[in-house]
Structures are given as C-alpha cells and as structure tokens.
PDB file of N, CA and C in Angstrom:
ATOM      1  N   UNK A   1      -3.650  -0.952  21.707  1.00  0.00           N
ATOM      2  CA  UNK A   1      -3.445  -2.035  20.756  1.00  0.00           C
ATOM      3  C   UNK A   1      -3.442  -1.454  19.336  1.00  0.00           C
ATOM      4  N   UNK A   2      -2.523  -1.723  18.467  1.00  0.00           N
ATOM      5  CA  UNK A   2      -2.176  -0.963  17.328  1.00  0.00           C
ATOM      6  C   UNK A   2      -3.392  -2.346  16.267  1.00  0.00           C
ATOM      7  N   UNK A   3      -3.886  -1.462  15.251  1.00  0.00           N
ATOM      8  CA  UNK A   3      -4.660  -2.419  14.478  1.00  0.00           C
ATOM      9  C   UNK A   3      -4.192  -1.029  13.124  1.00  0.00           C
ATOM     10  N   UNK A   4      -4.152  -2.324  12.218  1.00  0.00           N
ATOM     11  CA  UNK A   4      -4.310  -1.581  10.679  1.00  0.00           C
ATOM     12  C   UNK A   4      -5.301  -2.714   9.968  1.00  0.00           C
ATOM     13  N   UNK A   5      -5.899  -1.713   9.235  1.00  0.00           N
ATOM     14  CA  UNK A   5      -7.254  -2.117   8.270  1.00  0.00           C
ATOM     15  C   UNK A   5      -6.929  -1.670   7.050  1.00  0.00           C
ATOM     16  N   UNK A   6      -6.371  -2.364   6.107  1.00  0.00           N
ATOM     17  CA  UNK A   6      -6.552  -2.646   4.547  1.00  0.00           C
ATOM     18  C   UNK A   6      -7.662  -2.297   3.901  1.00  0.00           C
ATOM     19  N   UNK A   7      -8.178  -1.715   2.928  1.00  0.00           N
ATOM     20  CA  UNK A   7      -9.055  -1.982   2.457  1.00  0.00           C
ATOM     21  C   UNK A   7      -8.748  -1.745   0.516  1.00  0.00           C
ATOM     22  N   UNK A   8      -9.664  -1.625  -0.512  1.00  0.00           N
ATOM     23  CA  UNK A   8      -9.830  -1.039  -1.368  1.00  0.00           C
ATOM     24  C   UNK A   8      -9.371  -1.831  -2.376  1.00  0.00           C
ATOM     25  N   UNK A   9      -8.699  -3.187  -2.372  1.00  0.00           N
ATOM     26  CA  UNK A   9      -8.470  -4.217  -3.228  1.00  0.00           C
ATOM     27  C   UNK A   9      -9.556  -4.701  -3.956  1.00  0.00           C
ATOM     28  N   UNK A  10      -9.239  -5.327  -5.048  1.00  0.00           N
ATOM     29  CA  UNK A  10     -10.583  -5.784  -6.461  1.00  0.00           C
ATOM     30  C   UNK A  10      -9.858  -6.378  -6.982  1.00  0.00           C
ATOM     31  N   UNK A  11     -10.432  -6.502  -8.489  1.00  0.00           N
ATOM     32  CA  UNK A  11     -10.157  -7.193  -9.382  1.00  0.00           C
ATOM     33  C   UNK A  11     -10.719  -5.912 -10.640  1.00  0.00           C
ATOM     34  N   UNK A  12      -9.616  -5.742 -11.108  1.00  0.00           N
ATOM     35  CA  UNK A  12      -9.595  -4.348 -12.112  1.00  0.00           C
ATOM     36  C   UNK A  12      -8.761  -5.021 -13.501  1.00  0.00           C
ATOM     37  N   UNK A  13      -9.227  -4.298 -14.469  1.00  0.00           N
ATOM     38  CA  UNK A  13      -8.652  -4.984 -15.772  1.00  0.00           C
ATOM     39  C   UNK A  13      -7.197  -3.918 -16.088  1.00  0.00           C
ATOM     40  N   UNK A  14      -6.645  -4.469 -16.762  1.00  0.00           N
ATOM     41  CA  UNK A  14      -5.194  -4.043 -16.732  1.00  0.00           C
ATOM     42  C   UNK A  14      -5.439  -2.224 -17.737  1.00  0.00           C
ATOM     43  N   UNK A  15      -4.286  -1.310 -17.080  1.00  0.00           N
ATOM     44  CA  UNK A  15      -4.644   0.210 -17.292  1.00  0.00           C
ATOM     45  C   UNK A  15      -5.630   0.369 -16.593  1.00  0.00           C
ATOM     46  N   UNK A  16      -6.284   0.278 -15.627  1.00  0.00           N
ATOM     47  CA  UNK A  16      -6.877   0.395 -14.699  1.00  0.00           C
ATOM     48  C   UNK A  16      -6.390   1.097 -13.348  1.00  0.00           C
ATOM     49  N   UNK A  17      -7.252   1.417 -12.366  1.00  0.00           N
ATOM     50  CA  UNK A  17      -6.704   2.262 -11.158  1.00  0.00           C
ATOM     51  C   UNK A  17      -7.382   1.904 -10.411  1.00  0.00           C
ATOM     52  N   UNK A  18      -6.882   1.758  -8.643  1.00  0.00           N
ATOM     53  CA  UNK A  18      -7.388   1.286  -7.437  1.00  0.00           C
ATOM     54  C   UNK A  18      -6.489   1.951  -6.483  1.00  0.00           C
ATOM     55  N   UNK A  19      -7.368   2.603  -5.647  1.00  0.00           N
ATOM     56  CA  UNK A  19      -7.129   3.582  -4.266  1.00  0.00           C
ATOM     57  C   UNK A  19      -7.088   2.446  -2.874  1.00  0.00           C
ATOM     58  N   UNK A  20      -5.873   2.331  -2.620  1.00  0.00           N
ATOM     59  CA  UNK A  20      -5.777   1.473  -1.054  1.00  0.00           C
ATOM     60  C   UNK A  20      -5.521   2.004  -0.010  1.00  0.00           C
ATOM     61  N   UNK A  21      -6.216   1.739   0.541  1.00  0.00           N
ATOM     62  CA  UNK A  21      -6.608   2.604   2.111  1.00  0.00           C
ATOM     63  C   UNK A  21      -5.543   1.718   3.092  1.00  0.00           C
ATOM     64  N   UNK A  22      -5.187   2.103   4.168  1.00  0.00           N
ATOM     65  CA  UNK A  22      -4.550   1.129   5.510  1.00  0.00           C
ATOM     66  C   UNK A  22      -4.651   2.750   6.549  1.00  0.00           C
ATOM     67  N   UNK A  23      -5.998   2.094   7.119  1.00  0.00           N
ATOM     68  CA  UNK A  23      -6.437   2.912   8.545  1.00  0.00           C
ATOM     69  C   UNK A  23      -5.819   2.844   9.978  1.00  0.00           C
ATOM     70  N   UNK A  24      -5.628   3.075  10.600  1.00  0.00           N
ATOM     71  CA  UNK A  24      -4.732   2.896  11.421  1.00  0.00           C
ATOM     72  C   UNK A  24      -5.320   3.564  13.217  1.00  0.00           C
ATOM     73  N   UNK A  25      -5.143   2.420  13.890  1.00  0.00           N
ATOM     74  CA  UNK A  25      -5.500   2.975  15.467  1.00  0.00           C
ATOM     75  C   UNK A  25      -4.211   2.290  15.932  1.00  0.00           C
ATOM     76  N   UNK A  26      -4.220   3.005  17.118  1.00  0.00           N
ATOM     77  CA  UNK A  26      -3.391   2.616  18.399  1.00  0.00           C
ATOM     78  C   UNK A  26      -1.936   2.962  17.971  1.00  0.00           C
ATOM     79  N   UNK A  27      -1.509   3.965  16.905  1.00  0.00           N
ATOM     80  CA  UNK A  27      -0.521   4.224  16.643  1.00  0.00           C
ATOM     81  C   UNK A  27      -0.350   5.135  15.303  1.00  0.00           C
ATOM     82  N   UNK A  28       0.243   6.133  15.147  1.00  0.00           N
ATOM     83  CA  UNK A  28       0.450   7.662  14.948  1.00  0.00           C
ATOM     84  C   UNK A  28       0.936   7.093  13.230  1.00  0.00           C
ATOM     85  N   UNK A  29       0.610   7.522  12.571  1.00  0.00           N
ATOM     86  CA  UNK A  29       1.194   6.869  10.843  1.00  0.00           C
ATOM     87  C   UNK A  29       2.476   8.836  10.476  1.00  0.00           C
ATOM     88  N   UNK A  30       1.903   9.446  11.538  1.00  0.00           N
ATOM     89  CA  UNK A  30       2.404  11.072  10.696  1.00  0.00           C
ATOM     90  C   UNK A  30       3.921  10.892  11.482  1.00  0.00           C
ATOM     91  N   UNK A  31       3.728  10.182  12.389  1.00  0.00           N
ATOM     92  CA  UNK A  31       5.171  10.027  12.986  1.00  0.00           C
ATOM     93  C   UNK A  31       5.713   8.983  12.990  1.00  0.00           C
ATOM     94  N   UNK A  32       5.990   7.879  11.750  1.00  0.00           N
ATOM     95  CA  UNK A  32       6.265   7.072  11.670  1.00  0.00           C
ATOM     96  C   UNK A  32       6.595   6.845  10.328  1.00  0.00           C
ATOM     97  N   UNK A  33       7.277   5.576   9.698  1.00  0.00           N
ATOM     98  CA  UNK A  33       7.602   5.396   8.521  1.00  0.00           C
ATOM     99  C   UNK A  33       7.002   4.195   8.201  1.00  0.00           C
ATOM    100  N   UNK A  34       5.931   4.625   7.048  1.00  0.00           N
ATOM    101  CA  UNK A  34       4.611   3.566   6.309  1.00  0.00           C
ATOM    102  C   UNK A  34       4.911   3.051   5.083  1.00  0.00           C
ATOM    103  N   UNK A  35       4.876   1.510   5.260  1.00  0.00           N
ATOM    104  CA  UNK A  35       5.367   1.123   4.214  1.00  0.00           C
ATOM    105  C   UNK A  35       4.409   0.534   3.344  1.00  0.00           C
ATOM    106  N   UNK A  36       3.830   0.015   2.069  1.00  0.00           N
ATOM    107  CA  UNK A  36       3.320  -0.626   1.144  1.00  0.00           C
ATOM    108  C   UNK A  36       3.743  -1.705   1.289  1.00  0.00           C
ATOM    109  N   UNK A  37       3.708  -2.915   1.145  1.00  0.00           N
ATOM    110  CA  UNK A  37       4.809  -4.289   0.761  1.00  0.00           C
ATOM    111  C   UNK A  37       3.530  -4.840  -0.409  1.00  0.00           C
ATOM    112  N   UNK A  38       3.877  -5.713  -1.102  1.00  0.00           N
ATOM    113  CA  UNK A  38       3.061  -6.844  -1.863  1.00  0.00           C
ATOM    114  C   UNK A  38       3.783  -8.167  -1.891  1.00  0.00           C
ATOM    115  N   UNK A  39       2.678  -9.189  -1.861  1.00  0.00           N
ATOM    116  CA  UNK A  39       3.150 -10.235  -2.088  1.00  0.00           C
ATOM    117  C   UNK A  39       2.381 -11.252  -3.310  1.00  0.00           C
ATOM    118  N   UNK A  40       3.412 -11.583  -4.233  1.00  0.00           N
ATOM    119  CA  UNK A  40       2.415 -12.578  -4.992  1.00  0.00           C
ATOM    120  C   UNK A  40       2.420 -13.710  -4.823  1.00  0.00           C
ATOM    121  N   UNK A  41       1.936 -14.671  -5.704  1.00  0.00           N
ATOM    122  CA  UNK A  41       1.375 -16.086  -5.666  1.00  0.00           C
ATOM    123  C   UNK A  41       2.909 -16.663  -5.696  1.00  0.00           C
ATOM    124  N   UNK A  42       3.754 -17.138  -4.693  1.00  0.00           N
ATOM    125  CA  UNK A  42       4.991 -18.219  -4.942  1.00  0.00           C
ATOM    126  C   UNK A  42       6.154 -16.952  -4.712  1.00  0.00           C
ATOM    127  N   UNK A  43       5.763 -16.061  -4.399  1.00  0.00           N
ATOM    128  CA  UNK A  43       7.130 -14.885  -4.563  1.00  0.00           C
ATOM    129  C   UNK A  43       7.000 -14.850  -3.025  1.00  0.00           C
ATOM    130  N   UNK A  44       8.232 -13.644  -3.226  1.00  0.00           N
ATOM    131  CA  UNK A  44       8.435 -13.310  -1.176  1.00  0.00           C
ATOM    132  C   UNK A  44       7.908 -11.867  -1.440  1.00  0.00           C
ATOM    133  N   UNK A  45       7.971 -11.264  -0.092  1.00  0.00           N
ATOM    134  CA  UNK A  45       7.181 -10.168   0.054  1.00  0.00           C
ATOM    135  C   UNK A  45       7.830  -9.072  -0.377  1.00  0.00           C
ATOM    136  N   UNK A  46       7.463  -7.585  -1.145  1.00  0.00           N
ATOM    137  CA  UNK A  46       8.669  -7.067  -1.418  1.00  0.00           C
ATOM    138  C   UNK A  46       8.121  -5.595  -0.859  1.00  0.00           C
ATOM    139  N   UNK A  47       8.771  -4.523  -0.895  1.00  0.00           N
ATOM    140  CA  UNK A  47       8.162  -3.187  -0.288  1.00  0.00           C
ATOM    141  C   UNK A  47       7.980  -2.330  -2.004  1.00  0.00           C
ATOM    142  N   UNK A  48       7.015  -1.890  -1.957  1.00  0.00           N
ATOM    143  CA  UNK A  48       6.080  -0.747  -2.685  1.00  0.00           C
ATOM    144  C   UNK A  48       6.524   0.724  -2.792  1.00  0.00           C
ATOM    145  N   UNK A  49       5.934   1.018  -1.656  1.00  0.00           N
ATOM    146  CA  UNK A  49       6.245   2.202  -1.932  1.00  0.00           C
ATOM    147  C   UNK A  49       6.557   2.638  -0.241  1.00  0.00           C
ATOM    148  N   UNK A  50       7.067   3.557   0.026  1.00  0.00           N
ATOM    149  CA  UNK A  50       7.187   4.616   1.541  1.00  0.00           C
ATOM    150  C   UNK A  50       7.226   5.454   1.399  1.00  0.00           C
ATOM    151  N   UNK A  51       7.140   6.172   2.664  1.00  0.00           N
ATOM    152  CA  UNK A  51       6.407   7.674   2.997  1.00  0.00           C
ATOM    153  C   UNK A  51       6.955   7.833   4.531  1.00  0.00           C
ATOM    154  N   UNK A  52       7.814   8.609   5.111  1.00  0.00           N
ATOM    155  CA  UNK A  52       8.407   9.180   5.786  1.00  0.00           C
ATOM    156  C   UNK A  52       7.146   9.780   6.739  1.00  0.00           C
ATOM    157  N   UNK A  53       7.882  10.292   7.792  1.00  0.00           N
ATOM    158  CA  UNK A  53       7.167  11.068   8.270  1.00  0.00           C
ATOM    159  C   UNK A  53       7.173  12.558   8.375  1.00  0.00           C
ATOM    160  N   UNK A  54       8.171  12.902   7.110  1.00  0.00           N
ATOM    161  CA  UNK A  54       8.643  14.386   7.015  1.00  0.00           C
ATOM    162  C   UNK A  54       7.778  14.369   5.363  1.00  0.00           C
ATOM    163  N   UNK A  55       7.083  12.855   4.943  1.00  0.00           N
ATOM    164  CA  UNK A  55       6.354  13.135   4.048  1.00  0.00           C
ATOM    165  C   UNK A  55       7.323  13.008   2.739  1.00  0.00           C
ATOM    166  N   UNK A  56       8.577  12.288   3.062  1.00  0.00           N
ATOM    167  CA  UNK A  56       9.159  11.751   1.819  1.00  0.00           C
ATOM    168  C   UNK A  56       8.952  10.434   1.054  1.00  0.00           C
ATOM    169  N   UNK A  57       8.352  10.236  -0.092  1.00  0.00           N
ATOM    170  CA  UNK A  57       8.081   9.306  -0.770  1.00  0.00           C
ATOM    171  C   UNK A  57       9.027   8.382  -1.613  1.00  0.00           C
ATOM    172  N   UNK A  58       9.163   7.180  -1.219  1.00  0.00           N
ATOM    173  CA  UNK A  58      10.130   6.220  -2.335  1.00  0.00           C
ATOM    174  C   UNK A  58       9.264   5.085  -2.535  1.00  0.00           C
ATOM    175  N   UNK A  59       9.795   4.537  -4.123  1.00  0.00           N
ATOM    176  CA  UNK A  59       8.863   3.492  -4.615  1.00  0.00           C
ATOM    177  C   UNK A  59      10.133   2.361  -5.584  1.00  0.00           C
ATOM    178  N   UNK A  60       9.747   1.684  -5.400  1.00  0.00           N
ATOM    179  CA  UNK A  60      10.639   0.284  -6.064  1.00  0.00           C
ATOM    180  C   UNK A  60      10.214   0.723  -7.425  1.00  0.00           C
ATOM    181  N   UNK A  61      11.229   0.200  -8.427  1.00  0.00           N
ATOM    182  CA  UNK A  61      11.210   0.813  -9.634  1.00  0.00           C
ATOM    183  C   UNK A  61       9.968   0.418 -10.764  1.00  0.00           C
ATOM    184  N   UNK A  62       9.365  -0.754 -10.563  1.00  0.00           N
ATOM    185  CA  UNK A  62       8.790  -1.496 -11.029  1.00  0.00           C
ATOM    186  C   UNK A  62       7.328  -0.236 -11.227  1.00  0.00           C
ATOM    187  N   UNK A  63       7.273   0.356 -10.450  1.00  0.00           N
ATOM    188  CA  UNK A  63       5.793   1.498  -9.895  1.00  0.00           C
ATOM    189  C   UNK A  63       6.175   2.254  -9.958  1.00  0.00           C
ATOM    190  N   UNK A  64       7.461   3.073 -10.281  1.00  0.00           N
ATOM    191  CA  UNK A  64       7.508   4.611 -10.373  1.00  0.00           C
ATOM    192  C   UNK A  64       6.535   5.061 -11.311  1.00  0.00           C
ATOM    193  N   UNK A  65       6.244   6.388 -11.246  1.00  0.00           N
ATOM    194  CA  UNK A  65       5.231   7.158 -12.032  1.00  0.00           C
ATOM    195  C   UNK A  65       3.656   6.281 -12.151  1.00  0.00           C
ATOM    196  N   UNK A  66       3.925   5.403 -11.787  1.00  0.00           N
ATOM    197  CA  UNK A  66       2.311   4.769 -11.605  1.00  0.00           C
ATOM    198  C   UNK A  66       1.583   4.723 -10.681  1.00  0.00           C
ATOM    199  N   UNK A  67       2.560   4.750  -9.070  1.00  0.00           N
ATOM    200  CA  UNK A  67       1.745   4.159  -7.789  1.00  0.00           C
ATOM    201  C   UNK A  67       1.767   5.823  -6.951  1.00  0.00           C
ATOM    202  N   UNK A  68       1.451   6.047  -6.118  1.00  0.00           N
ATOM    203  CA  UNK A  68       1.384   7.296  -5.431  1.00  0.00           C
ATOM    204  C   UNK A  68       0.882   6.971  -4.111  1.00  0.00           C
ATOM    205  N   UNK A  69       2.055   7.480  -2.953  1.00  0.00           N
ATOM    206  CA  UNK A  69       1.852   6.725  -1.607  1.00  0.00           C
ATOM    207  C   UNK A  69       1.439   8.414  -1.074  1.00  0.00           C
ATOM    208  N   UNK A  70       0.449   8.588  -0.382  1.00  0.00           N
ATOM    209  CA  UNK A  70      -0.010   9.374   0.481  1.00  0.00           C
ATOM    210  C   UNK A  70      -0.881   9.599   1.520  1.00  0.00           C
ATOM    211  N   UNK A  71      -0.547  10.115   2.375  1.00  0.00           N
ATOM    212  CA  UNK A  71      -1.081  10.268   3.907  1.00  0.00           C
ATOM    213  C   UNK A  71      -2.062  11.163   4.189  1.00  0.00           C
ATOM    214  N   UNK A  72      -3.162  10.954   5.315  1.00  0.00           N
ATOM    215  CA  UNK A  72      -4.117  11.821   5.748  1.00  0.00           C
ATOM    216  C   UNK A  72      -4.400  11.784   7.024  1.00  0.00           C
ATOM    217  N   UNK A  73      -3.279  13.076   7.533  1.00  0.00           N
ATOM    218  CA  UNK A  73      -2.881  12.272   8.803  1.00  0.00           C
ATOM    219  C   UNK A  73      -4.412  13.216   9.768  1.00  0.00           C
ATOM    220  N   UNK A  74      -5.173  13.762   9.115  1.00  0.00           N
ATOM    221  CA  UNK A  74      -6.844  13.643  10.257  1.00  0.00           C
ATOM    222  C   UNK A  74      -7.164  12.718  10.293  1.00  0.00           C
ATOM    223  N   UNK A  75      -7.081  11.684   9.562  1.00  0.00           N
ATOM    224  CA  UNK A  75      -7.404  10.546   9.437  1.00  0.00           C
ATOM    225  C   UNK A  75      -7.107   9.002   9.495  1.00  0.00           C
ATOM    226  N   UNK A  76      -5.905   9.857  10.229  1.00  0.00           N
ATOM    227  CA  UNK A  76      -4.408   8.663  10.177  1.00  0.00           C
ATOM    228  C   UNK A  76      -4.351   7.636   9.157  1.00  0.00           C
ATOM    229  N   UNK A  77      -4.799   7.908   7.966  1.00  0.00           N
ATOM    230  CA  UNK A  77      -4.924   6.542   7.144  1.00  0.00           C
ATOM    231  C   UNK A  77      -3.583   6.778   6.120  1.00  0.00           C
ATOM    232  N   UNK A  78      -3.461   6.165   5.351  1.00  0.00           N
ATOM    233  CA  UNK A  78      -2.229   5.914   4.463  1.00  0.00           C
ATOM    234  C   UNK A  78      -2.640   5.793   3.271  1.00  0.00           C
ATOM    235  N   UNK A  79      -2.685   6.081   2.111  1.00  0.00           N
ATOM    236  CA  UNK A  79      -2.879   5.540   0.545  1.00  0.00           C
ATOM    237  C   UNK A  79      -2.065   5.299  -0.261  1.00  0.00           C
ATOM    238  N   UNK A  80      -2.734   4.494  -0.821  1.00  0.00           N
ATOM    239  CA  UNK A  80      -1.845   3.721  -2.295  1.00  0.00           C
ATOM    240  C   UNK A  80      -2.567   4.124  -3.446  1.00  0.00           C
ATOM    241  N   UNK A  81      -2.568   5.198  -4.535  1.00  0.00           N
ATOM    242  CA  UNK A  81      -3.135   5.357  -5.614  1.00  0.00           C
ATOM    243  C   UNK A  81      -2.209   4.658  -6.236  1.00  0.00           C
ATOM    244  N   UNK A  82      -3.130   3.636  -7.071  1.00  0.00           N
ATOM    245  CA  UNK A  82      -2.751   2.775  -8.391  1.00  0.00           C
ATOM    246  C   UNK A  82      -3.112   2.679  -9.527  1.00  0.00           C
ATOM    247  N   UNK A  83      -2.246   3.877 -10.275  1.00  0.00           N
ATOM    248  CA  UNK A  83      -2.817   3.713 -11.851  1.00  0.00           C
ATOM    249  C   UNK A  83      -2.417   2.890 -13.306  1.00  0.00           C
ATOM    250  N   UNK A  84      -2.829   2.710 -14.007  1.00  0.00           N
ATOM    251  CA  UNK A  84      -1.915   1.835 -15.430  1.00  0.00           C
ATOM    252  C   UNK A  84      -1.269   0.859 -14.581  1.00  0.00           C
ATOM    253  N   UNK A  85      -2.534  -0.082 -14.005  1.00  0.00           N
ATOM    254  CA  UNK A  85      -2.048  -1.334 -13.536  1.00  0.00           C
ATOM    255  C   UNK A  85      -1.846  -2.813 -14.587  1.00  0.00           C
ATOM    256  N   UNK A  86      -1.177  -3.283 -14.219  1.00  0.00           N
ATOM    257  CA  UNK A  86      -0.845  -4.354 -14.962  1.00  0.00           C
ATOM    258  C   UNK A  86      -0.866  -5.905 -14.269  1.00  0.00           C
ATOM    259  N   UNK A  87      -0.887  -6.724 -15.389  1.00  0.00           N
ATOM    260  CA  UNK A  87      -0.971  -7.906 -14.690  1.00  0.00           C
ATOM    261  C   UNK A  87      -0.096  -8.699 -14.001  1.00  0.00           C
ATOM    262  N   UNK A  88       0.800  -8.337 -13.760  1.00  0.00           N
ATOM    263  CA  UNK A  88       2.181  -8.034 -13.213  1.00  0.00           C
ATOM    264  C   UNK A  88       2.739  -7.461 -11.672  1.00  0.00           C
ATOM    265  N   UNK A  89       1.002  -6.598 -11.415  1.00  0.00           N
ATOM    266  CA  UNK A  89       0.953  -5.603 -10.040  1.00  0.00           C
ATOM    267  C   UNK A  89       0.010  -6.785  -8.965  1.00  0.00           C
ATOM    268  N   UNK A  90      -0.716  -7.583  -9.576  1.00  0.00           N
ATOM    269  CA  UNK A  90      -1.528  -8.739  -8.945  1.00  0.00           C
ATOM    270  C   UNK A  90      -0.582  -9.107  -7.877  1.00  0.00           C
ATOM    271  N   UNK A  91      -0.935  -8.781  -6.476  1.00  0.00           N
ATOM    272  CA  UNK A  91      -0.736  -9.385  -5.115  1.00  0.00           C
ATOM    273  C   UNK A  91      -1.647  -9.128  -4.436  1.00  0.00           C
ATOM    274  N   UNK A  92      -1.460  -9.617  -2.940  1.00  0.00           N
ATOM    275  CA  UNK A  92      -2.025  -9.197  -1.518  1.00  0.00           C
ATOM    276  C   UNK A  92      -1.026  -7.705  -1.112  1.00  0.00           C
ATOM    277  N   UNK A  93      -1.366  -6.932  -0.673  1.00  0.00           N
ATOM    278  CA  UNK A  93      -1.034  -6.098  -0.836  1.00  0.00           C
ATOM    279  C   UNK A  93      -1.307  -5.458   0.988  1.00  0.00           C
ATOM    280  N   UNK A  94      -0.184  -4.870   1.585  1.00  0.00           N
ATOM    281  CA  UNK A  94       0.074  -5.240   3.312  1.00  0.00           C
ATOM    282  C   UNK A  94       0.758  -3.706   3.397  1.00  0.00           C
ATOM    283  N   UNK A  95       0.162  -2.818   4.319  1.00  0.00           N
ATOM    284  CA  UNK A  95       0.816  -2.071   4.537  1.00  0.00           C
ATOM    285  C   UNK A  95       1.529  -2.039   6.116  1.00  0.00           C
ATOM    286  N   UNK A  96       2.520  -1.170   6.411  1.00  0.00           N
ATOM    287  CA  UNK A  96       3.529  -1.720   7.644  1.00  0.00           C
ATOM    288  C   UNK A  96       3.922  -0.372   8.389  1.00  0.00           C
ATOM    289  N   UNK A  97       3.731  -0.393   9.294  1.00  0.00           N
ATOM    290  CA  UNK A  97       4.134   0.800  10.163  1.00  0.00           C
ATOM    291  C   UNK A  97       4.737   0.855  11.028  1.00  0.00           C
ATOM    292  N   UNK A  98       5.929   1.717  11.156  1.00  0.00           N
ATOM    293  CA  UNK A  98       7.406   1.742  11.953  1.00  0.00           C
ATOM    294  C   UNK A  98       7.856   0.421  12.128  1.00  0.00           C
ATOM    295  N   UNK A  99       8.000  -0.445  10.457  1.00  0.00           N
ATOM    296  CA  UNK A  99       8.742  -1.459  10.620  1.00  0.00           C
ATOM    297  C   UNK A  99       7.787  -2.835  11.220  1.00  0.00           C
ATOM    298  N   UNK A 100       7.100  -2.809  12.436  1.00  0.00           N
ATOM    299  CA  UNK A 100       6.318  -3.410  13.002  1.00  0.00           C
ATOM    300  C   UNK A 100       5.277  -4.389  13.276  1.00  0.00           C
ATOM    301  N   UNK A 101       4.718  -3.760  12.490  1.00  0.00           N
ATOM    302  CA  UNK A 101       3.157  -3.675  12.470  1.00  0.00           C
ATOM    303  C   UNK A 101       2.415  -3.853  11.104  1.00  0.00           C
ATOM    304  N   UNK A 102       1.762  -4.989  11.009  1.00  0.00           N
ATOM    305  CA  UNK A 102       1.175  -5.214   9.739  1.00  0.00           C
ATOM    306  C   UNK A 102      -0.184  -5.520   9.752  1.00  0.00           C
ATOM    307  N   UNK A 103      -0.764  -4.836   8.744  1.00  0.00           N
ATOM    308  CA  UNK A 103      -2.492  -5.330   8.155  1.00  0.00           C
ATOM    309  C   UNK A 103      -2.365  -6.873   7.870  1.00  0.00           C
ATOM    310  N   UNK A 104      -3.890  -6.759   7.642  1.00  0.00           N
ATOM    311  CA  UNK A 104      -3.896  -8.516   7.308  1.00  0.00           C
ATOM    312  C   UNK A 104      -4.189  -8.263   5.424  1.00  0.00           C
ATOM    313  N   UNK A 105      -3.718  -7.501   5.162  1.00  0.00           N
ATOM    314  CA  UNK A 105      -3.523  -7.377   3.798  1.00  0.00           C
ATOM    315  C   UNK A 105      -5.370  -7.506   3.054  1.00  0.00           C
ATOM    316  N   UNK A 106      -4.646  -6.723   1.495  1.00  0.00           N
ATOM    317  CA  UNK A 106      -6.235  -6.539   0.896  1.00  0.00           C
ATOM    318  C   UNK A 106      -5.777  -7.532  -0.736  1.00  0.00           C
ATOM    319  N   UNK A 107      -6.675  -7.809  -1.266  1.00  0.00           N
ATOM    320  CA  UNK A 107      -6.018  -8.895  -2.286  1.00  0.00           C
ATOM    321  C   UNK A 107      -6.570  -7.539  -4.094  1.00  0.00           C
ATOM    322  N   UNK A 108      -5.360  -7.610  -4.507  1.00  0.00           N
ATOM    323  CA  UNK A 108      -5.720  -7.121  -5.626  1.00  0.00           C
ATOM    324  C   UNK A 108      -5.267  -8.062  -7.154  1.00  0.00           C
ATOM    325  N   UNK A 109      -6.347  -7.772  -7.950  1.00  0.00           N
ATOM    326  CA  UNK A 109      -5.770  -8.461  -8.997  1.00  0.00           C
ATOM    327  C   UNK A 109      -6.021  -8.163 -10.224  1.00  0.00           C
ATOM    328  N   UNK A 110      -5.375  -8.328 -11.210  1.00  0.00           N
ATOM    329  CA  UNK A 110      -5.115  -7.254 -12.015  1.00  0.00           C
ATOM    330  C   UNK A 110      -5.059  -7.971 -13.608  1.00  0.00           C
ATOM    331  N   UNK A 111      -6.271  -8.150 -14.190  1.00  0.00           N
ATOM    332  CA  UNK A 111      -6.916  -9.443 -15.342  1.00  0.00           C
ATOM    333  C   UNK A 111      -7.762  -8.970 -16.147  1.00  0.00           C
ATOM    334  N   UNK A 112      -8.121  -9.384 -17.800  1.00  0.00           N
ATOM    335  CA  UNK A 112      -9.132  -8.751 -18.338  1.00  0.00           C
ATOM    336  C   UNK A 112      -9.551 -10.275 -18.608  1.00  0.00           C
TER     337      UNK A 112
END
C-alpha cells in the first residue's frame, strides 16, 4: 500500500524559508517522477516543482531561484526547500508520485 506523508508546513512571515518533507512507503520516489503541486484558497491545483528520476529538476516560473526540489533516496523522502517566501506562495501544498499517488497535503502560509 503506497502512503505519502507531508510534513513541514507553518505559518512563516514573508522572506522567510520552510523545508517540506513527503515520505514515502510502498513505492520507490528514486524511480519515479515526484511532483510538488499547491493549491490555494478558490484556485485549482497547479504543479511546483519536479524531479525526475535521473534527478532532473523543473519548477513553474512563479518559484524559480526560490524553491529547490530534492531527493533522499535512503530515505525515500522528497523535499521542497522554500526560500524568500511570499504571500502569494500560501497553499496546501501535495506532493505526487508517478502521476498517481497523493499526500493528504501540509498547509503553508505565508503572513506577517
């Protein structure tokens, strides 16, 4: 049974940084393609950032040079480093594996 676990969401004041975890059993993240998505309040869901399983990284333009998607695959977990956040980056925040498979998301929000 494949399960992903979210974690590492808050409430951080804007230029701020938050590390998101999505742990992963019952299915391989180093051989697969992991996605980020967010969703905000009244919007649809959109994708973040990805990470290949040859370890290639793409990010929607909105997060370039700010967000940083990386893998630890002893640990099969996935990360989202988030720096010079804005109030603008505020969603639930869902990571997705081989298309599939989704967390029950971690809520971040992003306010002074």
């Amino acid at each position: 049974q494949v399960q992903l676990v979210e974690s590492g969401g808050g409430l951080v004041q804007p230029g701020g940084s938050l590390r998101l975890s999505c742990a992963a059993s019952g299915i391989i993240v180093s051989i697969n393609v992991v996605h980020w998505f967010r969703q905000a309040a009244g919007k649809q869901r959109e994708r973040v950032a990805s990470i290949t399983n040859n370890g290639v990284t793409n990010y929607v333009d909105s997060v370039k040079s700010r967000f940083t998607i990386s893998r630890d695959n002893s640990k099969n977990t996935v990360y989202l480093q988030m720096n010079s956040l804005k109030p603008d980056d505020t969603a639930v925040y869902y990571c997705n594996v081989g298309g599939g498979y989704w967390g029950q998301g971690t809520p971040v929000t992003v306010s002074s």
